[in-house]
PDB file of N, CA and C in Angstrom:
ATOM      1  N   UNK A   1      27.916  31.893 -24.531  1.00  0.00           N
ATOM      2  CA  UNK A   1      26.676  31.315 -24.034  1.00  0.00           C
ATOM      3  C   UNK A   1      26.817  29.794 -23.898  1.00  0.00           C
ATOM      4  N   UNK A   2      27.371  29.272 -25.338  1.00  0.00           N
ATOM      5  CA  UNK A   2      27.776  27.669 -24.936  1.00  0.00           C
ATOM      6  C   UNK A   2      28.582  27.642 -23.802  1.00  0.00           C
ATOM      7  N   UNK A   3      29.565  28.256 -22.993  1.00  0.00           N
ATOM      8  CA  UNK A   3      30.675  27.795 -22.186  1.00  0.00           C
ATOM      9  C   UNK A   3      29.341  28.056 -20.873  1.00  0.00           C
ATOM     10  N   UNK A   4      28.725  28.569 -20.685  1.00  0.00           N
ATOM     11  CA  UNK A   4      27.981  28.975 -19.788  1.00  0.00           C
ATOM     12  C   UNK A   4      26.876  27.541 -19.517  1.00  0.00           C
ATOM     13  N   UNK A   5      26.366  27.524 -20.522  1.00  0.00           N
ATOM     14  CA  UNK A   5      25.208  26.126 -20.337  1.00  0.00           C
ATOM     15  C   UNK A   5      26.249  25.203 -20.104  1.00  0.00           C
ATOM     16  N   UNK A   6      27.430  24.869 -20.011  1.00  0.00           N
ATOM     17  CA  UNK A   6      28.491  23.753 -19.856  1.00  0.00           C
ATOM     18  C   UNK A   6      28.802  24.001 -19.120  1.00  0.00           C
ATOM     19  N   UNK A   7      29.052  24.758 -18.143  1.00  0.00           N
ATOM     20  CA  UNK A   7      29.135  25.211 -16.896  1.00  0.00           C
ATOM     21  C   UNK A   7      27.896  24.876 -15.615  1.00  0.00           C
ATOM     22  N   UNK A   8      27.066  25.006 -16.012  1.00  0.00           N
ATOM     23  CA  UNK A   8      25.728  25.044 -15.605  1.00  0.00           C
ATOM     24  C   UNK A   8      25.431  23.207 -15.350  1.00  0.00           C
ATOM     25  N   UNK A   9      25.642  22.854 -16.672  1.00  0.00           N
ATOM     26  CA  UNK A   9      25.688  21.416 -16.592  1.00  0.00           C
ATOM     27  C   UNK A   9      26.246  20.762 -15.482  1.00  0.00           C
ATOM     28  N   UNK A  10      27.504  21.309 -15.687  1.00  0.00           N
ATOM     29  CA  UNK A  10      28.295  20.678 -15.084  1.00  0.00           C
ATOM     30  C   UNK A  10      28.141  20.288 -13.428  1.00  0.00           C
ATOM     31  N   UNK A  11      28.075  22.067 -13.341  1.00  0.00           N
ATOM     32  CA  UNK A  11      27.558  22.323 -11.412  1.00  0.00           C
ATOM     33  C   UNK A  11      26.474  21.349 -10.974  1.00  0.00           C
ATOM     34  N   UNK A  12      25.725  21.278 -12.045  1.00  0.00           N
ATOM     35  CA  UNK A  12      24.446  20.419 -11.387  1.00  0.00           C
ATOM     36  C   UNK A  12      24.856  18.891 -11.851  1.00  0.00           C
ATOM     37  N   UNK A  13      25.607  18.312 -12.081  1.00  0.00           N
ATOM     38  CA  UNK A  13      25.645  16.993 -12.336  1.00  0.00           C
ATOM     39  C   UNK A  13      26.603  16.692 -11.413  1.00  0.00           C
ATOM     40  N   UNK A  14      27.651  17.507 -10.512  1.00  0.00           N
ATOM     41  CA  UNK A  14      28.764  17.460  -9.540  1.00  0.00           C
ATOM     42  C   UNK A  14      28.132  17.643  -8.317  1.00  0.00           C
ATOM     43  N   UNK A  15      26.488  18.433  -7.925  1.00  0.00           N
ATOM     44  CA  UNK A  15      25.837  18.795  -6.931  1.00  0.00           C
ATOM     45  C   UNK A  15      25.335  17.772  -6.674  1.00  0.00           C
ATOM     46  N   UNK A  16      24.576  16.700  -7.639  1.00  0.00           N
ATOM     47  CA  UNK A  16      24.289  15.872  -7.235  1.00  0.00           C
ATOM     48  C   UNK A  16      24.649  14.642  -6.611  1.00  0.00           C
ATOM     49  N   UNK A  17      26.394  14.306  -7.032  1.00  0.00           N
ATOM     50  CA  UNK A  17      26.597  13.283  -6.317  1.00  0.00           C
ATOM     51  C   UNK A  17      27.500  13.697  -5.101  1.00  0.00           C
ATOM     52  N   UNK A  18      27.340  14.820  -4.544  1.00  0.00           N
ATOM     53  CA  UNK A  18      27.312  15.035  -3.034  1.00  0.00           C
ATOM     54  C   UNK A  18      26.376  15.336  -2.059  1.00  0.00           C
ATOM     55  N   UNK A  19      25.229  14.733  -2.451  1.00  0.00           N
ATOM     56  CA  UNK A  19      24.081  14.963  -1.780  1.00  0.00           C
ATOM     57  C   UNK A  19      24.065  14.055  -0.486  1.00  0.00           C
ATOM     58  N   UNK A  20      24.374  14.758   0.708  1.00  0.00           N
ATOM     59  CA  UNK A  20      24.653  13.449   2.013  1.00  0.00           C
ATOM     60  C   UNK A  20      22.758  13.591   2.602  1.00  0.00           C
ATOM     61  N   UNK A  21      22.330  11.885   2.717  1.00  0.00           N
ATOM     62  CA  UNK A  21      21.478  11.898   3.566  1.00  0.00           C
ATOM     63  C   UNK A  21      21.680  11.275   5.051  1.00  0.00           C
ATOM     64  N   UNK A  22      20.828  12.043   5.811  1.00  0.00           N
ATOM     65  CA  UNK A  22      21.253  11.871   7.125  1.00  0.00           C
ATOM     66  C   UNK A  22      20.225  10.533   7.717  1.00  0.00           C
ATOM     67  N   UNK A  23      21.021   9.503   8.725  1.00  0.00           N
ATOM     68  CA  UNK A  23      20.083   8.549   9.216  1.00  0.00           C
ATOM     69  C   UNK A  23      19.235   8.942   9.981  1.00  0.00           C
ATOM     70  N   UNK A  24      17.784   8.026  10.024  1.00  0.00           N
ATOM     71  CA  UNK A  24      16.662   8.512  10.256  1.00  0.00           C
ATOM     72  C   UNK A  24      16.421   7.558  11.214  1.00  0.00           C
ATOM     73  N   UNK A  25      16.113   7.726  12.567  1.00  0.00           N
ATOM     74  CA  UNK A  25      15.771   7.147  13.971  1.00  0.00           C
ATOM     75  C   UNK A  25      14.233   7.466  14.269  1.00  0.00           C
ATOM     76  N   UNK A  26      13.476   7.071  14.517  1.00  0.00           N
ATOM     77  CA  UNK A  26      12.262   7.045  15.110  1.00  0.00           C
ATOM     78  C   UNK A  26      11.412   6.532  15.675  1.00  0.00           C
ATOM     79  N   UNK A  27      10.761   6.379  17.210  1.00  0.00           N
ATOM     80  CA  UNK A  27      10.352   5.531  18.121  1.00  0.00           C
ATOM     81  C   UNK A  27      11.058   5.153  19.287  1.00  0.00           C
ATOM     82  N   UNK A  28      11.071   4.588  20.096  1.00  0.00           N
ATOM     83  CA  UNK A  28      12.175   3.440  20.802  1.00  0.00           C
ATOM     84  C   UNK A  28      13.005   2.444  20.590  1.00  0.00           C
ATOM     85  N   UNK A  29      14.153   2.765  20.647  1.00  0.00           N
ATOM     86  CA  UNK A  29      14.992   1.807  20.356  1.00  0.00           C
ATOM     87  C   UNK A  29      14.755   0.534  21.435  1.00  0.00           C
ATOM     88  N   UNK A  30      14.791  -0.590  20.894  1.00  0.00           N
ATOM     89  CA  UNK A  30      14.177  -1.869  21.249  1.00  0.00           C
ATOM     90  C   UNK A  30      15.693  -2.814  21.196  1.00  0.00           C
ATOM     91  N   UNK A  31      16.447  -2.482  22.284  1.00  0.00           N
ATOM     92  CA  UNK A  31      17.214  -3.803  21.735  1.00  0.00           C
ATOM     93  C   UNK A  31      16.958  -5.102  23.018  1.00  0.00           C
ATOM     94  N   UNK A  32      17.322  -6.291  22.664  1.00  0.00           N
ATOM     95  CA  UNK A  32      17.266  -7.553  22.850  1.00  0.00           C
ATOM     96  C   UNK A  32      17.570  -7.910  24.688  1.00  0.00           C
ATOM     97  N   UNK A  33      18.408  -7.345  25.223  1.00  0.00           N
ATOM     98  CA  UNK A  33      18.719  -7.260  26.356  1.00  0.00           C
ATOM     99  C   UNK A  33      18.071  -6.428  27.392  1.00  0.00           C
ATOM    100  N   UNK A  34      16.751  -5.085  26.660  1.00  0.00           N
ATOM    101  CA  UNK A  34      16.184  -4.837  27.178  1.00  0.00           C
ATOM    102  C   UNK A  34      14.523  -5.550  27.567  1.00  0.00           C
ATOM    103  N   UNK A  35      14.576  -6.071  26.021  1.00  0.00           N
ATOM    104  CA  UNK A  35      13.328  -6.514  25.776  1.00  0.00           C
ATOM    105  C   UNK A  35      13.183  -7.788  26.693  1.00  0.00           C
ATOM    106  N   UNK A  36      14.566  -8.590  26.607  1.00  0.00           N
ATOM    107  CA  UNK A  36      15.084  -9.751  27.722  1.00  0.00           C
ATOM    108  C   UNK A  36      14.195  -9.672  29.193  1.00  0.00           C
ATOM    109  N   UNK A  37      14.810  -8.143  29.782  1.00  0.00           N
ATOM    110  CA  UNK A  37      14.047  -7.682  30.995  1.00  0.00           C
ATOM    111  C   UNK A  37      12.670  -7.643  31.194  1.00  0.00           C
ATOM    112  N   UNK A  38      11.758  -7.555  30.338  1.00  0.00           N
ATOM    113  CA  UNK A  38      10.268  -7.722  30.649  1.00  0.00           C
ATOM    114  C   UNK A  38       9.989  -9.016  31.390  1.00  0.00           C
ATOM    115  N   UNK A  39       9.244  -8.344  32.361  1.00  0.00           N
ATOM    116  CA  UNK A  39       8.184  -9.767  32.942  1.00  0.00           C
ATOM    117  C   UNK A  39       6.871  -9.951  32.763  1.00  0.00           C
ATOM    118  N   UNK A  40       6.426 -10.863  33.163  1.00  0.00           N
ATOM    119  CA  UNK A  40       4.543 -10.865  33.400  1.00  0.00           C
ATOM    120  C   UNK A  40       4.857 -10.697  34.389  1.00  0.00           C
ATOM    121  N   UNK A  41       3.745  -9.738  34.764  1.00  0.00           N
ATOM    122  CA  UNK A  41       3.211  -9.287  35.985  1.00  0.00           C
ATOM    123  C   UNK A  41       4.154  -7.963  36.321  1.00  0.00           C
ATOM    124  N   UNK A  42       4.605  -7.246  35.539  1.00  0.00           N
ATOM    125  CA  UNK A  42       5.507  -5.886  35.768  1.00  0.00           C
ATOM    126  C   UNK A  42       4.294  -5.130  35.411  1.00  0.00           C
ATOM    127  N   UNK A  43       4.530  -4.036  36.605  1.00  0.00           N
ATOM    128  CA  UNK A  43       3.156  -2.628  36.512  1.00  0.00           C
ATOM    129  C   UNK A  43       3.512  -1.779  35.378  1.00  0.00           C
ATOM    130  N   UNK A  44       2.086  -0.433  35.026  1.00  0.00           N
ATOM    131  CA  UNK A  44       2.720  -0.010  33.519  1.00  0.00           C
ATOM    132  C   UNK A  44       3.912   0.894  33.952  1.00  0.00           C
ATOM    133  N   UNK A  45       4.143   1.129  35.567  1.00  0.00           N
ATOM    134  CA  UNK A  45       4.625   2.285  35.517  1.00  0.00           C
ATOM    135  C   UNK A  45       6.501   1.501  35.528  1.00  0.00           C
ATOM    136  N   UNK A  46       5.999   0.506  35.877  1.00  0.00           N
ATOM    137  CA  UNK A  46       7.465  -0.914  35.568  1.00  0.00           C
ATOM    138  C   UNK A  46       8.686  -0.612  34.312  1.00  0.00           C
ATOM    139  N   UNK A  47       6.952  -1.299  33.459  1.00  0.00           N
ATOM    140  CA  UNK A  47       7.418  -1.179  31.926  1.00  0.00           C
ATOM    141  C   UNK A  47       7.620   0.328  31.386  1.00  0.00           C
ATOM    142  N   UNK A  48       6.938   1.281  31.421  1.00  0.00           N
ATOM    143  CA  UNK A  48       7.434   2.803  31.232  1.00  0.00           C
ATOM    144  C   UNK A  48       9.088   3.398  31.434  1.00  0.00           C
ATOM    145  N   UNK A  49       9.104   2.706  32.624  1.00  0.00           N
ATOM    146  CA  UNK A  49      10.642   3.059  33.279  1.00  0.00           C
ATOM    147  C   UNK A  49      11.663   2.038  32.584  1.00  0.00           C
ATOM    148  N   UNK A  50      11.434   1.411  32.183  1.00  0.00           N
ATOM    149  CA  UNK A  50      12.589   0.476  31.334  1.00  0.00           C
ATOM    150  C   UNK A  50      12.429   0.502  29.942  1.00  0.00           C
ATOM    151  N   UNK A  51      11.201   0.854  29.416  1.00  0.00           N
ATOM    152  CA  UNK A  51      11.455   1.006  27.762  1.00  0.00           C
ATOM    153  C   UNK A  51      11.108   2.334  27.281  1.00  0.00           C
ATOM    154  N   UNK A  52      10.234   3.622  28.365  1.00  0.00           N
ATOM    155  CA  UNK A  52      10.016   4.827  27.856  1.00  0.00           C
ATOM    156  C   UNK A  52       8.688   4.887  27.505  1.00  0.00           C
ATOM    157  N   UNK A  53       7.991   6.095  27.210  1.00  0.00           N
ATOM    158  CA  UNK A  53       6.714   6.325  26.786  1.00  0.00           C
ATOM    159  C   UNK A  53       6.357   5.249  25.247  1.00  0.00           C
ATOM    160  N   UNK A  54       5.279   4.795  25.256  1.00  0.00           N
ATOM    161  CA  UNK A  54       5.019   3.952  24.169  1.00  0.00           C
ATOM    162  C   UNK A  54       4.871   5.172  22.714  1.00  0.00           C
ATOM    163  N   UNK A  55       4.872   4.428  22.111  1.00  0.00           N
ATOM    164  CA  UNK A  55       4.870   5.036  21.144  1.00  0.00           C
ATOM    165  C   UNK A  55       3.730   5.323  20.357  1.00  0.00           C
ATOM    166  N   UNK A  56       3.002   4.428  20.421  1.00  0.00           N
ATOM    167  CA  UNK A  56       1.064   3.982  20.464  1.00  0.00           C
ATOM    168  C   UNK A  56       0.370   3.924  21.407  1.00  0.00           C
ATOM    169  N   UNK A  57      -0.826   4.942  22.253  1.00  0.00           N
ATOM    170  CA  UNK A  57      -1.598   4.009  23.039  1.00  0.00           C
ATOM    171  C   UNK A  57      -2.959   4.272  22.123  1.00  0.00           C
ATOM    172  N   UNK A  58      -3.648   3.653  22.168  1.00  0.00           N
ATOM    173  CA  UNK A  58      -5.013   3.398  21.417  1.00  0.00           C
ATOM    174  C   UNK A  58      -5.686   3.718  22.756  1.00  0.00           C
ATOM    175  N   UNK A  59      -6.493   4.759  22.596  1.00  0.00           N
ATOM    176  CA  UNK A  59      -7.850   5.076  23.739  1.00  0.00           C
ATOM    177  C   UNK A  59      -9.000   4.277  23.439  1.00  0.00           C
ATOM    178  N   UNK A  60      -9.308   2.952  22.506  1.00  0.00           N
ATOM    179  CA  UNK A  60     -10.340   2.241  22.751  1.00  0.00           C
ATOM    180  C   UNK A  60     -10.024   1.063  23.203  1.00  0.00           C
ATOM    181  N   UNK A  61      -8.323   0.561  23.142  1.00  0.00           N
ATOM    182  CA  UNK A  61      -7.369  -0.183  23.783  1.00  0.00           C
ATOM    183  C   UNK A  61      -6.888  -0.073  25.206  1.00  0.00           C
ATOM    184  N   UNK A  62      -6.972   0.428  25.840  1.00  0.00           N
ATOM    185  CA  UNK A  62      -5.954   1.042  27.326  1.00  0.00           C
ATOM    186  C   UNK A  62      -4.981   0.445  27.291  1.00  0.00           C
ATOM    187  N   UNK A  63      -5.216  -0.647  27.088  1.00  0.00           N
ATOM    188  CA  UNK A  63      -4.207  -2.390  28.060  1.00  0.00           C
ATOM    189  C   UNK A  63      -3.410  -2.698  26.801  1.00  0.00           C
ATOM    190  N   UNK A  64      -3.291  -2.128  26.211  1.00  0.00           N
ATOM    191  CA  UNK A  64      -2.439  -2.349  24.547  1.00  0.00           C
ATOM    192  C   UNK A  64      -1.220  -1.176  24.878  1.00  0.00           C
ATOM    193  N   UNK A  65      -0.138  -1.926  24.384  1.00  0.00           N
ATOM    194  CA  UNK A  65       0.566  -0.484  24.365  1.00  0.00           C
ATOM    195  C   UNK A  65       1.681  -0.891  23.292  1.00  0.00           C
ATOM    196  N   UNK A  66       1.795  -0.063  22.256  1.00  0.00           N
ATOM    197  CA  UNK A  66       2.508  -0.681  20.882  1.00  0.00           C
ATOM    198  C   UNK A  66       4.326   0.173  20.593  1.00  0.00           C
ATOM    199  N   UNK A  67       5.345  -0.657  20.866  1.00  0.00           N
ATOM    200  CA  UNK A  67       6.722   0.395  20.667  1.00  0.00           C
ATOM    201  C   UNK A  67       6.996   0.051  19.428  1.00  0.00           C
ATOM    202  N   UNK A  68       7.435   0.627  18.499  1.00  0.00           N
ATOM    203  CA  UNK A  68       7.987   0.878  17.149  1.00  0.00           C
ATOM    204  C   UNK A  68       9.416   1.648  16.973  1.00  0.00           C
ATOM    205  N   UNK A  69      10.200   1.260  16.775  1.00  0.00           N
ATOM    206  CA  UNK A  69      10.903   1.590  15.649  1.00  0.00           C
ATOM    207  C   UNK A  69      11.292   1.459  14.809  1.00  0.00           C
ATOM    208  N   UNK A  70      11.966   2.577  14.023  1.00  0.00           N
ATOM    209  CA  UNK A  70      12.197   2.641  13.024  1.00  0.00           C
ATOM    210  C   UNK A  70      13.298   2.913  12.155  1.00  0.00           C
ATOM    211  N   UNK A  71      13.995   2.224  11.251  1.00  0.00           N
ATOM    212  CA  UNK A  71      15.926   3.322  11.255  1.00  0.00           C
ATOM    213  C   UNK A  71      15.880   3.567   9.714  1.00  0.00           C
ATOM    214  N   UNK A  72      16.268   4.134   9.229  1.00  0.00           N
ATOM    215  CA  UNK A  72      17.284   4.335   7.847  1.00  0.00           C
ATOM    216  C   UNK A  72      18.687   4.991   8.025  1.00  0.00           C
ATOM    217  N   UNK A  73      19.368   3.895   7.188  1.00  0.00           N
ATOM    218  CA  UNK A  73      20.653   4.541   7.305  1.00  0.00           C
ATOM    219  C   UNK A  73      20.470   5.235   5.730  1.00  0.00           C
ATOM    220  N   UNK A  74      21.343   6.454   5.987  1.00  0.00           N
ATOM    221  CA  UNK A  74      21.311   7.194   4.167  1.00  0.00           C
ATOM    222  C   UNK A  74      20.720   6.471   3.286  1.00  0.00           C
ATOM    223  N   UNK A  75      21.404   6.575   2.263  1.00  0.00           N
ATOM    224  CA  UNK A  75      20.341   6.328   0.827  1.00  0.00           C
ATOM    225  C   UNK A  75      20.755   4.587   1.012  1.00  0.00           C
ATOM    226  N   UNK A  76      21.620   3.983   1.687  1.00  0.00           N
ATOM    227  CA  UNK A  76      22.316   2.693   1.203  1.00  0.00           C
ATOM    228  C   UNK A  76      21.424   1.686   1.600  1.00  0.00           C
ATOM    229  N   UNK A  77      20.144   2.277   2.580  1.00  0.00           N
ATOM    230  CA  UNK A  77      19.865   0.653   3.184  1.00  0.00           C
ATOM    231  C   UNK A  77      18.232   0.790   3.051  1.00  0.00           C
ATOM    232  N   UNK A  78      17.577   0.178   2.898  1.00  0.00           N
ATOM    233  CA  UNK A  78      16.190  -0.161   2.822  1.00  0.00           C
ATOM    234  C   UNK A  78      15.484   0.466   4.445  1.00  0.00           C
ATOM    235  N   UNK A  79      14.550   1.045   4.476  1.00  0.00           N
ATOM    236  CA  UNK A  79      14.220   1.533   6.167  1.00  0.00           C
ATOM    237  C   UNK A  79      13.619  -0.410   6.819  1.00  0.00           C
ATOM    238  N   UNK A  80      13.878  -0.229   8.090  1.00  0.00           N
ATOM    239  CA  UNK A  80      13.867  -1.313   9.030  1.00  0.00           C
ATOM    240  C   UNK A  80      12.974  -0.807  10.097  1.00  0.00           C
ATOM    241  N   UNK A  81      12.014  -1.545  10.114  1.00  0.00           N
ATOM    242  CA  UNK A  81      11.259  -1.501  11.240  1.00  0.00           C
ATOM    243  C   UNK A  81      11.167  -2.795  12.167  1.00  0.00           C
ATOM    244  N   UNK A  82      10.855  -2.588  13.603  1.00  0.00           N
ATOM    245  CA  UNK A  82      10.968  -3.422  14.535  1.00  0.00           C
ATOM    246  C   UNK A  82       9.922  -2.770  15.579  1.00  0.00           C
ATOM    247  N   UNK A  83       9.463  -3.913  15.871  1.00  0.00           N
ATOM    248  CA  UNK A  83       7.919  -3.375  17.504  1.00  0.00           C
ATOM    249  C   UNK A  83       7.484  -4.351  18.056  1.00  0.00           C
ATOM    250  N   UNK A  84       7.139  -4.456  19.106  1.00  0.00           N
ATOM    251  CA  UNK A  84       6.833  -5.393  20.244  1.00  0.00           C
ATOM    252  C   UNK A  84       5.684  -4.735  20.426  1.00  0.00           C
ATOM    253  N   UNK A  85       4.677  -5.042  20.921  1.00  0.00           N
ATOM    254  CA  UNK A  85       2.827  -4.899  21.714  1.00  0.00           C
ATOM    255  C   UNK A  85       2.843  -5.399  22.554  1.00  0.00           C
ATOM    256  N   UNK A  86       2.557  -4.787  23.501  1.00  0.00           N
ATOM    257  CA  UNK A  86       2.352  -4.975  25.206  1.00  0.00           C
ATOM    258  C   UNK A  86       1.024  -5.316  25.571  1.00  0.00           C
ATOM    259  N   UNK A  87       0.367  -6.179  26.366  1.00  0.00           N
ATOM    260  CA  UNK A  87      -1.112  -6.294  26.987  1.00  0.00           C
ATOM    261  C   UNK A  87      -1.038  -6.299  28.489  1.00  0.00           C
ATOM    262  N   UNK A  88      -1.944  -5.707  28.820  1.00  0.00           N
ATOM    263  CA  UNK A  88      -1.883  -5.228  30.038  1.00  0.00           C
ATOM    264  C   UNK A  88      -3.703  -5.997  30.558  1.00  0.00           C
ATOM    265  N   UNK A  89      -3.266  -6.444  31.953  1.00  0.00           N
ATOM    266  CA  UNK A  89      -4.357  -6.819  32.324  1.00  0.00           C
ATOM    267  C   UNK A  89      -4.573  -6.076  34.212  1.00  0.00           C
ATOM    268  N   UNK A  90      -5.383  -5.363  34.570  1.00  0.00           N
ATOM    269  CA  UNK A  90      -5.549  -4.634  35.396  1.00  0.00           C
ATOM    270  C   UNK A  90      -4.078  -4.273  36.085  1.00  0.00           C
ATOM    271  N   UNK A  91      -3.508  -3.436  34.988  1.00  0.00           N
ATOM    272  CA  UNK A  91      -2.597  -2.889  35.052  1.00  0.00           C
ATOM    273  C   UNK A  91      -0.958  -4.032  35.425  1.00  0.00           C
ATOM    274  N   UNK A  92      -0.995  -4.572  34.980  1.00  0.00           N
ATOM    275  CA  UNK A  92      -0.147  -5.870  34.991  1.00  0.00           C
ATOM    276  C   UNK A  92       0.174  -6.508  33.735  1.00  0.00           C
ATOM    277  N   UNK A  93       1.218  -6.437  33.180  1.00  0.00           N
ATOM    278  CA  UNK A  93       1.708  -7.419  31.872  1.00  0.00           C
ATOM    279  C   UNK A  93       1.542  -8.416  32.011  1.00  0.00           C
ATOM    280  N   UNK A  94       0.154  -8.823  31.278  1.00  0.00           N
ATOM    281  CA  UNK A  94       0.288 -10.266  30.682  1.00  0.00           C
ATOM    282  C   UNK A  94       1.010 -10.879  29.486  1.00  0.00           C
ATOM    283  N   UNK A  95       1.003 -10.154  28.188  1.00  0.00           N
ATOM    284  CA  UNK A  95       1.525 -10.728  26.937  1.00  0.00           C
ATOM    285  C   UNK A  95       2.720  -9.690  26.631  1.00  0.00           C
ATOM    286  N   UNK A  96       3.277 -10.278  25.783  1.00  0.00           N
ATOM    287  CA  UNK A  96       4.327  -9.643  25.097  1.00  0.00           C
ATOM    288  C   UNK A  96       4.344 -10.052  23.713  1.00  0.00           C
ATOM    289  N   UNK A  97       3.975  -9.936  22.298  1.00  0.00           N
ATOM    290  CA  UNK A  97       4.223  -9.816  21.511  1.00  0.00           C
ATOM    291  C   UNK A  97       4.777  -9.005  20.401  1.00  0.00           C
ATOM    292  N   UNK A  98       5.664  -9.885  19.567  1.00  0.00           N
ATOM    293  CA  UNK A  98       6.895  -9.420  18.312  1.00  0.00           C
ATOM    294  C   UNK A  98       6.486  -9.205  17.755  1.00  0.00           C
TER     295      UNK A  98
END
């Protein structure tokens, strides 16, 4: 019975340090050379086609449109978020904010 609970131990103290977590992606990826490409005065259907469906629209907002993402790499790194907010003025980018 002792060789058994030492056994038991064991499996579960060896299970645990092969536990792989997988990285975690979520939202639009936002990098710098795309974000570069925005203009004022690009239509939504402009901005749609170069960064993808938003990730936020607020229905008491229209003219708001919010991209997020989000990453974790495995257990090693703290999660990272990054998002830009879009304003739209009769269907035309006015602002861009980080």
């Amino acid at each position: 019975m002792k060789k058994f609970i030492n056994i038991t131990i064991l499996a579960l103290l060896l299970s645990n340090c092969s536990t792989y977590k997988m990285d975690i992606q979520q939202g639009n990826a936002l990098t710098n050379e795309v974000v570069a490409q925005l203009t004022k005065g690009m239509s939504k259907a402009e901005v749609s086609s170069l960064l993808g469906t938003p990730l936020l629209q607020d229905n008491f907002h229209r003219d708001r449109w919010d991209y997020i993402y989000f990453t974790q790499k495995g257990r090693s790194e703290t999660p990272k978020k990054q998002g830009i907010t879009l304003f739209f003025q009769d269907d035309r980018l006015v602002e861009v904010r980080k």
